[in-house]
Protein backbone atom coordinates (compact mmCIF):
# COMPACT_ATOMS: atom_id res chain seq x y z
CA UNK A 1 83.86 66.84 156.47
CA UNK A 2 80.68 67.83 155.78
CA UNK A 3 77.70 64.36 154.80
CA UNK A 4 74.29 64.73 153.69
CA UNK A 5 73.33 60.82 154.87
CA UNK A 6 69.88 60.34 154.18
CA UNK A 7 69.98 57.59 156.21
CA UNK A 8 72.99 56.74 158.70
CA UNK A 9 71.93 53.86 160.17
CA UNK A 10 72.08 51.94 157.12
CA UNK A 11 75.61 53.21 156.47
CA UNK A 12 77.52 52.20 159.84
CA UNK A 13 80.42 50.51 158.76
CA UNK A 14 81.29 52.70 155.54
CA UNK A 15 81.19 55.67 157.81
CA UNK A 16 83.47 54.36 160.37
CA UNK A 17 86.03 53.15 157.58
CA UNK A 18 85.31 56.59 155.82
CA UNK A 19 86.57 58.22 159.56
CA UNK A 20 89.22 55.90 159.71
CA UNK A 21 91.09 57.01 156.79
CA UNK A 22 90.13 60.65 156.10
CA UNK A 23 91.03 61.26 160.14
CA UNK A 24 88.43 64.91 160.20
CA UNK A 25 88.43 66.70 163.59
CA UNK A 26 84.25 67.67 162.58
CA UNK A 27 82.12 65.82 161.06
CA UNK A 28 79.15 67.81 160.01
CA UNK A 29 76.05 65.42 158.49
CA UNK A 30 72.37 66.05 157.92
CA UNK A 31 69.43 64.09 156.87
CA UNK A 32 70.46 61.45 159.07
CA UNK A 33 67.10 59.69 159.52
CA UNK A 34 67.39 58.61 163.15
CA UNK A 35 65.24 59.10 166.32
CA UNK A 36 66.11 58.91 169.80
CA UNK A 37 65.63 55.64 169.95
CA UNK A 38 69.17 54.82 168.47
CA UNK A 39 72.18 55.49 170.33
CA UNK A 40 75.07 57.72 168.42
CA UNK A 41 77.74 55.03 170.35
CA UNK A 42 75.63 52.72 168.24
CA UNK A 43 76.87 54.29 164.80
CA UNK A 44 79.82 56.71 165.91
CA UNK A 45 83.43 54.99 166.77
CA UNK A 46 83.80 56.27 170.78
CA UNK A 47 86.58 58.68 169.35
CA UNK A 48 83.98 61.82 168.74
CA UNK A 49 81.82 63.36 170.63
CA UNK A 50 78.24 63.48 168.93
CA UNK A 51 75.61 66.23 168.95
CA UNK A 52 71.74 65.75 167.25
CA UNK A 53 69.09 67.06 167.02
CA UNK A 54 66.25 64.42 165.31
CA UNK A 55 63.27 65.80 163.41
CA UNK A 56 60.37 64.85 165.97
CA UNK A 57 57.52 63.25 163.60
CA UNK A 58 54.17 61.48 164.34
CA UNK A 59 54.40 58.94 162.06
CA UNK A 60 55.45 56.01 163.31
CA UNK A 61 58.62 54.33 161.38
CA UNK A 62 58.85 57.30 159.55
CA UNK A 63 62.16 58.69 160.39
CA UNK A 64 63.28 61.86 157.87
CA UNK A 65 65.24 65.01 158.39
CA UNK A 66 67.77 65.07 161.68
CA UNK A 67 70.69 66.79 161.85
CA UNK A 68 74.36 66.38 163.99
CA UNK A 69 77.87 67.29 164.38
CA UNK A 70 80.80 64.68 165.01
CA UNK A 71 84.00 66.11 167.12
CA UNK A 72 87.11 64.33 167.76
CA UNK A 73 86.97 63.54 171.81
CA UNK A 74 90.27 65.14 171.97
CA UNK A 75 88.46 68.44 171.40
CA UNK A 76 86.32 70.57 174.46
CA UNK A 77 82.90 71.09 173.15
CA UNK A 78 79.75 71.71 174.38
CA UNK A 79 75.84 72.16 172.71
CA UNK A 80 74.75 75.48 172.40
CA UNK A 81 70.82 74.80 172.86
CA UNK A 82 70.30 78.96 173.89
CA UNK A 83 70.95 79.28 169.53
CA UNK A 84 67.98 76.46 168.86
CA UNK A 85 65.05 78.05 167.25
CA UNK A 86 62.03 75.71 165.83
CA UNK A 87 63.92 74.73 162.72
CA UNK A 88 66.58 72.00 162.16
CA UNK A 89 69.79 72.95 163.50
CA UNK A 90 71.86 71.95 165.68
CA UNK A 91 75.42 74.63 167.02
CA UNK A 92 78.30 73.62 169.14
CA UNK A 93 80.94 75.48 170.59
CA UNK A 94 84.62 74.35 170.34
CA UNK A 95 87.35 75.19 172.89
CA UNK A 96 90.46 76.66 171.61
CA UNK A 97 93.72 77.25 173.64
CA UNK A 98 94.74 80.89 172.85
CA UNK A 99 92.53 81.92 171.45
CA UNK A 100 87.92 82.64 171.34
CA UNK A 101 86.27 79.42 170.47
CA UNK A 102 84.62 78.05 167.49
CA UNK A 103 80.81 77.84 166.96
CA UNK A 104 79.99 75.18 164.17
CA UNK A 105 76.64 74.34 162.96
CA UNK A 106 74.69 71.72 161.23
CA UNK A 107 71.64 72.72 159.02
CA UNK A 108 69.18 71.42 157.04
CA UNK A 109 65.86 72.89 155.05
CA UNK A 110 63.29 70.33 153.65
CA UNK A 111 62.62 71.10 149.77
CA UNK A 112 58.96 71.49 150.75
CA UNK A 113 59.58 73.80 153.74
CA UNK A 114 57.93 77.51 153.59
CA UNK A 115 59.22 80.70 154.18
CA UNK A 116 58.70 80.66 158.24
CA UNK A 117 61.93 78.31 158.36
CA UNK A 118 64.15 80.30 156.36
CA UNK A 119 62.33 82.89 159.22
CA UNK A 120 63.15 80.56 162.07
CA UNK A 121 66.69 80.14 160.76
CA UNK A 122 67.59 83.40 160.67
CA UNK A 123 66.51 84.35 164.01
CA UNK A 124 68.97 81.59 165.63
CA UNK A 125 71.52 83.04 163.50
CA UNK A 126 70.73 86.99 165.31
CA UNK A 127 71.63 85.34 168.39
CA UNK A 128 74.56 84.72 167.60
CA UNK A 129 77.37 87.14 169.58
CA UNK A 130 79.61 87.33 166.55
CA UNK A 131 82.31 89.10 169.09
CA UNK A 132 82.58 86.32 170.82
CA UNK A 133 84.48 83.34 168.27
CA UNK A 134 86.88 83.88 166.09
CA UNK A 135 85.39 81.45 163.28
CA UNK A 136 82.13 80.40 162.78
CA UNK A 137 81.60 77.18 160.66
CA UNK A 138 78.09 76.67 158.89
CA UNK A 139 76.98 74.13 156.33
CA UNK A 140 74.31 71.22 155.95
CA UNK A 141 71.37 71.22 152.89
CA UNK A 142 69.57 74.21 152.29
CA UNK A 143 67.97 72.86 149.42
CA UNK A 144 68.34 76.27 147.82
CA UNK A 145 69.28 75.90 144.22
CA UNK A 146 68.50 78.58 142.64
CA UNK A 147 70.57 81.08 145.02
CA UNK A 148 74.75 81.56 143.99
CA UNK A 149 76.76 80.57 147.01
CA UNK A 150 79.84 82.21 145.83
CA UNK A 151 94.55 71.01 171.34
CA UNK A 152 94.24 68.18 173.09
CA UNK A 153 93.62 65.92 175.92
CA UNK A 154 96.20 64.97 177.97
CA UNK A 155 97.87 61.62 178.21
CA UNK A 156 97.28 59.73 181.41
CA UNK A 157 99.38 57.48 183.28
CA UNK A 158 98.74 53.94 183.66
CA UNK A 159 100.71 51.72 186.23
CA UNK A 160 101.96 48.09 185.10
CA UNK A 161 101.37 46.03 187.84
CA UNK A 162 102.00 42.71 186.61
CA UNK A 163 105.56 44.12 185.96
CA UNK A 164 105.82 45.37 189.79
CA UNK A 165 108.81 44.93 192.05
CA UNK A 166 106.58 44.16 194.86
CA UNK A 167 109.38 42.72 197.15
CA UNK A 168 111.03 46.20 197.50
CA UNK A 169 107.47 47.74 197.51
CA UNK A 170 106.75 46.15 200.56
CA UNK A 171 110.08 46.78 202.21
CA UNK A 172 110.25 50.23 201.62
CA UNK A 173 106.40 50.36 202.44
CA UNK A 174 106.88 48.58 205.93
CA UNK A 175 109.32 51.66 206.41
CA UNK A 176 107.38 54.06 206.03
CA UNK A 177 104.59 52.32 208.02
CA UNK A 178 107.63 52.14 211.02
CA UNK A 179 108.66 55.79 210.95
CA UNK A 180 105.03 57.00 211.18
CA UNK A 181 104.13 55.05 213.80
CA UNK A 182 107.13 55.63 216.06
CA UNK A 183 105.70 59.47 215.49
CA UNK A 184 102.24 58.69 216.73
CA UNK A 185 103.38 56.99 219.67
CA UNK A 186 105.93 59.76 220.31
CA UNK A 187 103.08 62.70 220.33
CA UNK A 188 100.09 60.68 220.80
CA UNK A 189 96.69 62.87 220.25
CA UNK A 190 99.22 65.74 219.64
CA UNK A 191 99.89 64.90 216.78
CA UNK A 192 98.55 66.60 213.50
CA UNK A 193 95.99 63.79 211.59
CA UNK A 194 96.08 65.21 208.09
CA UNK A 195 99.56 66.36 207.99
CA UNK A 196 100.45 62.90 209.03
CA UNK A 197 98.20 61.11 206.80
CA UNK A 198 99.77 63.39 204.25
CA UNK A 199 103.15 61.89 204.75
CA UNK A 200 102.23 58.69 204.34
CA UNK A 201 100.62 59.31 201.23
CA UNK A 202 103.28 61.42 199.31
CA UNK A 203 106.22 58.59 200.44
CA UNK A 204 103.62 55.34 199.58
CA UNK A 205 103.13 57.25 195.92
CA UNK A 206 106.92 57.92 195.68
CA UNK A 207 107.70 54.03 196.45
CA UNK A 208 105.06 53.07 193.92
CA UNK A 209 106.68 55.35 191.51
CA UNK A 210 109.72 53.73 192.52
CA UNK A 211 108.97 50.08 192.02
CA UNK A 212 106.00 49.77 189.54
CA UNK A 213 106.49 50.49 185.54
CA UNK A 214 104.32 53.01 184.45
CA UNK A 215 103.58 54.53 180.98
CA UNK A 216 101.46 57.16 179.43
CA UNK A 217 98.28 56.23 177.22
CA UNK A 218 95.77 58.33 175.28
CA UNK A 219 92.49 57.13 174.19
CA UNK A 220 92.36 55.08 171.22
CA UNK A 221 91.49 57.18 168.25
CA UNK A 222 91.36 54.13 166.05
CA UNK A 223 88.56 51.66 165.23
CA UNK A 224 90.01 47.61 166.28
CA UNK A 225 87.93 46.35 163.36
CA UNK A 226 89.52 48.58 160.25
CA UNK A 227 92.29 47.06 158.64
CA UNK A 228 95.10 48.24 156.17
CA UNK A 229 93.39 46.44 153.01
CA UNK A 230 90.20 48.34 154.16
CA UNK A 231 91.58 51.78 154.23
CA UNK A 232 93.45 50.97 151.04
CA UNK A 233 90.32 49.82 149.10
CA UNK A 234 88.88 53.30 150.87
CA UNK A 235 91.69 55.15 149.05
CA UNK A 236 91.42 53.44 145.73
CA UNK A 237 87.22 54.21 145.75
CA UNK A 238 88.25 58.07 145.92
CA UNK A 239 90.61 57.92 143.25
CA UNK A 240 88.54 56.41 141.37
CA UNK A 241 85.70 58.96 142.05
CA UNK A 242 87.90 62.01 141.25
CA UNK A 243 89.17 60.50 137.99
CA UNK A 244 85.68 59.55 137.25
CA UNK A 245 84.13 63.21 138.16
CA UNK A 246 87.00 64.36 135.90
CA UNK A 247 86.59 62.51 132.37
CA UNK A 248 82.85 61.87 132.79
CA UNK A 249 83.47 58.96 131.30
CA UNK A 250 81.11 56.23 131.67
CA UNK A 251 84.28 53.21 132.19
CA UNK A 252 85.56 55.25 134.74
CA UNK A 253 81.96 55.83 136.41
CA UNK A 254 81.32 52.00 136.02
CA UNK A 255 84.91 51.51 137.52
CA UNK A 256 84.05 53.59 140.76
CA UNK A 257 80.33 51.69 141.10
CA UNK A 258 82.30 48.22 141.40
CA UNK A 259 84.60 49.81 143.90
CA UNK A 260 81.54 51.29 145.96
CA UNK A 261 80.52 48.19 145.99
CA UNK A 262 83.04 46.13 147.16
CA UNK A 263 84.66 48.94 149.79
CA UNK A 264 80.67 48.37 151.01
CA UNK A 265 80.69 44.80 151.45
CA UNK A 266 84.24 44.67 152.64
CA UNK A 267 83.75 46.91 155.43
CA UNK A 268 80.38 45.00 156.53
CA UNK A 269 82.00 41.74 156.87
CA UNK A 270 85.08 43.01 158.49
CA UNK A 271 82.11 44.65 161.36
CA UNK A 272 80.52 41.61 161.29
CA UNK A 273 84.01 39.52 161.97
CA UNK A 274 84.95 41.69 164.57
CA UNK A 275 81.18 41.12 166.42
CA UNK A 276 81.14 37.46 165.96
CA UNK A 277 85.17 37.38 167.54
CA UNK A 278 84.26 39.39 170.64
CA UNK A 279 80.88 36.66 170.97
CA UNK A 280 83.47 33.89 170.56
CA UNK A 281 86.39 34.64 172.87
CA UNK A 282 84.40 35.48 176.27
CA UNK A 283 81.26 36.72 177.80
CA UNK A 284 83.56 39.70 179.63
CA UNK A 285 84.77 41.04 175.78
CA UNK A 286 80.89 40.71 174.60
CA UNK A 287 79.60 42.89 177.28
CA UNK A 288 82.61 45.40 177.35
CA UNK A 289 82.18 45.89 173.54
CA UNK A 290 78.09 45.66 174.63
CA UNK A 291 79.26 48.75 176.66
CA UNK A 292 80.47 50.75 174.75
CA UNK A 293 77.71 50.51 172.00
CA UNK A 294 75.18 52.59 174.61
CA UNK A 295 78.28 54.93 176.09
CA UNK A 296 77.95 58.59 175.31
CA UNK A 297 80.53 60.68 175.54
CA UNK A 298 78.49 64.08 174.56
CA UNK A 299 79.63 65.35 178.47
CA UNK A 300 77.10 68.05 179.95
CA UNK A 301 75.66 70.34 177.57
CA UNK A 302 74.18 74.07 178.49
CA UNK A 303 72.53 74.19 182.05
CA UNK A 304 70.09 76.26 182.98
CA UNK A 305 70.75 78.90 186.06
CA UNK A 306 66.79 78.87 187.81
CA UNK A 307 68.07 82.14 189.00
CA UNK A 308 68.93 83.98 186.21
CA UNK A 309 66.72 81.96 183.41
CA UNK A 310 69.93 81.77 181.13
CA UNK A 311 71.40 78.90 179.71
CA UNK A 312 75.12 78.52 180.91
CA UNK A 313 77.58 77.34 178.99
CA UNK A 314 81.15 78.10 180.84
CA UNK A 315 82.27 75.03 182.45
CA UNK A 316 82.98 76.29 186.14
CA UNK A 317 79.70 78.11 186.07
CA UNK A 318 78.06 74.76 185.28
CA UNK A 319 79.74 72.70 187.97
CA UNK A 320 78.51 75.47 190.41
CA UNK A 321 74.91 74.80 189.54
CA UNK A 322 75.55 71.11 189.57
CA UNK A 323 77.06 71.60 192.77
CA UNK A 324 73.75 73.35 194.84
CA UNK A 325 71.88 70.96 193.36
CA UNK A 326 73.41 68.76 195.08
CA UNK A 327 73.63 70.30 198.48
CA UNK A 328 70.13 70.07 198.74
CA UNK A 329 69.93 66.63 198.69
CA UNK A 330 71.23 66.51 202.22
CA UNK A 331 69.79 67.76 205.31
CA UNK A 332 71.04 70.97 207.14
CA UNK A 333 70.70 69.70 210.95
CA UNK A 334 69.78 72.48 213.09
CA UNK A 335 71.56 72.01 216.17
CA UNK A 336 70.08 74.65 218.65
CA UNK A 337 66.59 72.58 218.47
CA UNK A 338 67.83 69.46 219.66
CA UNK A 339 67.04 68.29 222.72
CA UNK A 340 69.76 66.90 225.45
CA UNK A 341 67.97 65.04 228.11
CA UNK A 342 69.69 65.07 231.39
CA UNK A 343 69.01 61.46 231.69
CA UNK A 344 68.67 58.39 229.85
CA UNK A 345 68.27 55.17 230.42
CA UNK A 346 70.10 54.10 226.86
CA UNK A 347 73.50 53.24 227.86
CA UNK A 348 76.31 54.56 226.50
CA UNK A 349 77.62 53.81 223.46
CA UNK A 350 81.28 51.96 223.80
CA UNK A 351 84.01 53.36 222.28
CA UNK A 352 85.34 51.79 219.27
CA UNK A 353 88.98 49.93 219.31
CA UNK A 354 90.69 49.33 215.86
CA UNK A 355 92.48 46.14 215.94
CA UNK A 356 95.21 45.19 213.40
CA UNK A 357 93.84 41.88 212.72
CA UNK A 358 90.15 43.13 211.29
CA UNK A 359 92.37 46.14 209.10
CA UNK A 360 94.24 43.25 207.74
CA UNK A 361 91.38 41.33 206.60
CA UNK A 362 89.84 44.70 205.08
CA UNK A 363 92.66 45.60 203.33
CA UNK A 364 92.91 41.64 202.09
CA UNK A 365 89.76 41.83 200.82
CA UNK A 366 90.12 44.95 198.61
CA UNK A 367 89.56 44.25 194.49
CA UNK A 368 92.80 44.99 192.90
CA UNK A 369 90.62 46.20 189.99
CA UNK A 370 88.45 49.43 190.99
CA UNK A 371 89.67 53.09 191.10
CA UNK A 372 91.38 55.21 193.72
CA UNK A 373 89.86 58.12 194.99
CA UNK A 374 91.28 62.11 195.20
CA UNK A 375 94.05 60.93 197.03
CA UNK A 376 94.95 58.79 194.07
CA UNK A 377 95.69 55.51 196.73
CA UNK A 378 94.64 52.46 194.44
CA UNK A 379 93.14 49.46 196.00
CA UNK A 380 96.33 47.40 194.15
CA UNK A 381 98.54 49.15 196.30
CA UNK A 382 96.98 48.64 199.64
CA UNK A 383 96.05 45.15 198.78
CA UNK A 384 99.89 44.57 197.93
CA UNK A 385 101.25 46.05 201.35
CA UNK A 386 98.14 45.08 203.41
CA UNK A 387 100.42 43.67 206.34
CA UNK A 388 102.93 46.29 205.81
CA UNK A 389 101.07 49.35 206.10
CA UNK A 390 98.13 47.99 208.42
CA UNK A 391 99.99 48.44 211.59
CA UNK A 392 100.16 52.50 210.45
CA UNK A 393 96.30 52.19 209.17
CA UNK A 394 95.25 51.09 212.49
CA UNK A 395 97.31 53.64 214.25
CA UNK A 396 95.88 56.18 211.93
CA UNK A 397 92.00 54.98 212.60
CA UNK A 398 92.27 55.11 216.11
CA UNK A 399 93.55 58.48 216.43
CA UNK A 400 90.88 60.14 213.71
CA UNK A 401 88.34 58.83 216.04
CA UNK A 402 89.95 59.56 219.43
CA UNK A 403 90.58 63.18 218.29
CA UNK A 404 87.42 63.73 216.09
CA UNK A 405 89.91 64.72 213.03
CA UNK A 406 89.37 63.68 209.49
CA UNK A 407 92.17 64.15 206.85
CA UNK A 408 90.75 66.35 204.12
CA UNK A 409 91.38 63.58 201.54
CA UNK A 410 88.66 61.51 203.16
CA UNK A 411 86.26 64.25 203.12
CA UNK A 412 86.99 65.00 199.03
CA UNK A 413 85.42 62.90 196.66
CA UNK A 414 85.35 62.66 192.30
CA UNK A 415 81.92 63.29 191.50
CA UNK A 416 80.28 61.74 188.06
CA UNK A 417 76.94 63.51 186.91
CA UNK A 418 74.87 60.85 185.16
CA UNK A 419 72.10 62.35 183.50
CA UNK A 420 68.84 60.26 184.47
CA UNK A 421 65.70 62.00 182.20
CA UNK A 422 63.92 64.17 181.08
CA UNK A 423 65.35 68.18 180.10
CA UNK A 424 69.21 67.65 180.22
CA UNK A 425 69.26 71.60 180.36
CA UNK A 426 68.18 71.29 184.37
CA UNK A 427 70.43 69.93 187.10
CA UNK A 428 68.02 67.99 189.06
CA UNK A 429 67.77 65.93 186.29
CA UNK A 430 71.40 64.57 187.41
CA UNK A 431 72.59 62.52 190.01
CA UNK A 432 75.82 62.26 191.16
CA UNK A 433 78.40 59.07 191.27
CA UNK A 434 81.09 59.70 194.29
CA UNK A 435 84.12 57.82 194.00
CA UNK A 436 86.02 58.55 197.72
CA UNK A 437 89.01 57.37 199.07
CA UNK A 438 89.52 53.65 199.42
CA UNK A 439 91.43 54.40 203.07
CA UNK A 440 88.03 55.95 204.18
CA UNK A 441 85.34 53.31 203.04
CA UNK A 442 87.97 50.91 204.86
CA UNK A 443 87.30 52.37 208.03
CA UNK A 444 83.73 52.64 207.62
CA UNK A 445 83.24 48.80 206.74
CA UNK A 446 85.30 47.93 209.87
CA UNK A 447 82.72 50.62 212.09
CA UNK A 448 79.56 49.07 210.43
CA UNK A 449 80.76 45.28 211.46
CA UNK A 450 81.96 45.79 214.66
């Protein structure tokens, strides 16, 4: 679908209602009218991912030119900002499973633009590896009338776990917490930590498999506020527009004015209904749905290797980058240079007992709601079999300190890069959000209060 807007913002809910019902994978507009200061979750339904790139101007609430490209979320995309040249364009590159990917781009020429744009277009368009896609998707307003122009994300599981079984998930959990303890006290500090640790995980995941309902989800794709009577009136408007652009008649053009009309103010007071329902039934709804409205979802666009100078585009290469970035936030201890004194008159630090008692409390204490870590152990779980498993927890605590071992599951983490300011082309403009395992902050919160 390609849009020339001149203005968007204006145009929110006919957009959405337009997306709705005509369902297109891109959405390539122009003239949209915005500046940074408006978020695309602001006008966009969270189902695409959305690219810009806003005319810059230095008149103040004058807002003209702009262009962007829409992409379903189900689609891997990324910005191609080493194709930008000082013109209005904007080019994204579309993943494609077996086969090269698809560049797209979104142009657009002011009427009163001289020949150094056309220039500046054309030289974005020679860097352009032609090899390298096997389609390449153009269009936008050149304002040019007197030349002839002749797969998908995967579903996720989500656990039920107000449906549970939790009577036989704690039976079956207090067995497994048995057998792996009889183990530990069999071999003592013999015993392998992370093969153990392991164990328990694989048969805790198989007994939650066992006893709790589960059931795959995708993201919604649809907008909450859209109803059938809106898409039909959508429907009727471009019928009415074809027949019109057919006869020329002026009933039939008067016909599809009174339609624009009311598919306009239909789909504004449906928006509006939906706003004022999510005020109206609770503070957590408002601010959820407040949320969303300054969420993007445009992922990590090209990064730029210090090294090399070259904007990189290739997923791995760019988590690589974001990677020593972050290594260098922490602080390579030389060991050789530090000093052991023979004596000292600090005493000795005690060592530290686990007791069952304080794991119990920890695990007791755990909010059902956040997310598991690597391992994939969610704080439901845990919280559900506290007493069961925290005979095996405290087992397990004791000997990772006693033997200085650390199952590698602790040690992993899912990292978030959340882009703070500034050049989104350079890493260091990104921190990173670590989500670790549950097990491990457990035992760290009983060392800190101890």
């Amino acid at each position: 679908m390609v849009i020339n807007f001149q203005s968007i913002r204006g145009k929110t809910a006919e957009l959405n209602v337009s997306l709705e019902v005509d369902n297109p994978d891109v959405l390539i507009g122009c003239e949209t009218w915005i500046d940074d200061t408006v978020s695309s979750s602001e006008i966009f339904p969270n189902s695409y991912t959305v690219f810009r790139k806003d005319r810059i101007t230095t008149k103040p609430g004058y807002m003209r030119g702009g262009v962007m490209i829409a992409v379903k979320s189900t689609f891997t995309c990324s910005q191609r900002l080493d194709l930008d040249t000082n013109c209005e364009i904007v080019w994204i590159e579309i993943s494609i499973t077996g086969t090269k990917p698809v560049l797209v781009g979104s142009y657009y020429r002011p009427p009163s633009s001289n020949r150094d744009y056309l220039s500046n277009f054309r030289d974005s368009l020679a860097k352009i590896n032609m090899s390298q896609f096997s389609n390449i998707w153009l269009a936008g307003d050149f304002n040019l009338g007197d030349v002839l122009w002749e797969n998908q994300t995967k579903p996720r599981k989500v656990y039920l776990f107000n449906k549970a079984n939790t009577t036989e998930l704690k039976n079956e959990a207090q067995v497994i917490s048995n057998e792996l303890i009889d183990r530990i006290d069999c071999d003592g500090l013999e015993v392998d930590v992370n093969g153990l640790w392991n164990e328990f995980k694989v048969n805790l995941s198989s007994a939650v498999d066992k006893h709790v309902p589960a059931k795959m989800v995708r993201k919604r794709q649809s907008t909450p506020w859209i109803s059938h009577n809106l898409k039909r009136l959508h429907k009727r408007k471009q019928r009415a527009y074809n027949r019109a652009k057919k006869t020329g008649t002026q009933e039939d053009w008067e016909k599809f004015r009174q339609l624009r009309k009311q598919i306009k103010k239909a789909s504004r007071k449906a928006y509006k209904n939906y706003i004022n329902n999510k005020c109206l039934d609770s503070n957590k709804q408002l601010w959820s749905f407040m949320k969303t409205l300054k969420k993007e979802s445009t992922g990590i666009p090209a990064l730029l290797d210090s090294n090399t100078g070259d904007l990189v585009v290739d997923s791995k290469t760019k988590v690589e980058l974001l990677n020593i970035q972050y290594q260098k936030q922490f602080t390579q201890e030389r060991l050789n240079d530090i000093k052991v004194e023979s004596e000292s008159n600090i005493p000795d630090m005690p060592d530290i007992i686990i007791r069952e008692d304080g794991v119990v409390k920890l695990l007791t204490g755990l909010s059902p709601f956040k997310a598991a870590g690597p391992d994939e152990m969610t704080p439901w779980v845990l919280k559900t079999t506290d007493h069961e498993i925290s005979p095996f927890h405290t087992k397990m605590f004791q000997l990772s300190l006693d033997t200085g071992v650390v199952p590698q599951d602790w040690l992993c983490a899912n990292i978030t890069p959340i882009f703070k300011k500034g050049d989104k082309s350079k890493p260091s403009n990104y921190r990173s959000v670590n989500l670790t395992s549950v097990c491990s902050k457990v035992l760290n919160t009983y060392s800190i209060q101890i």
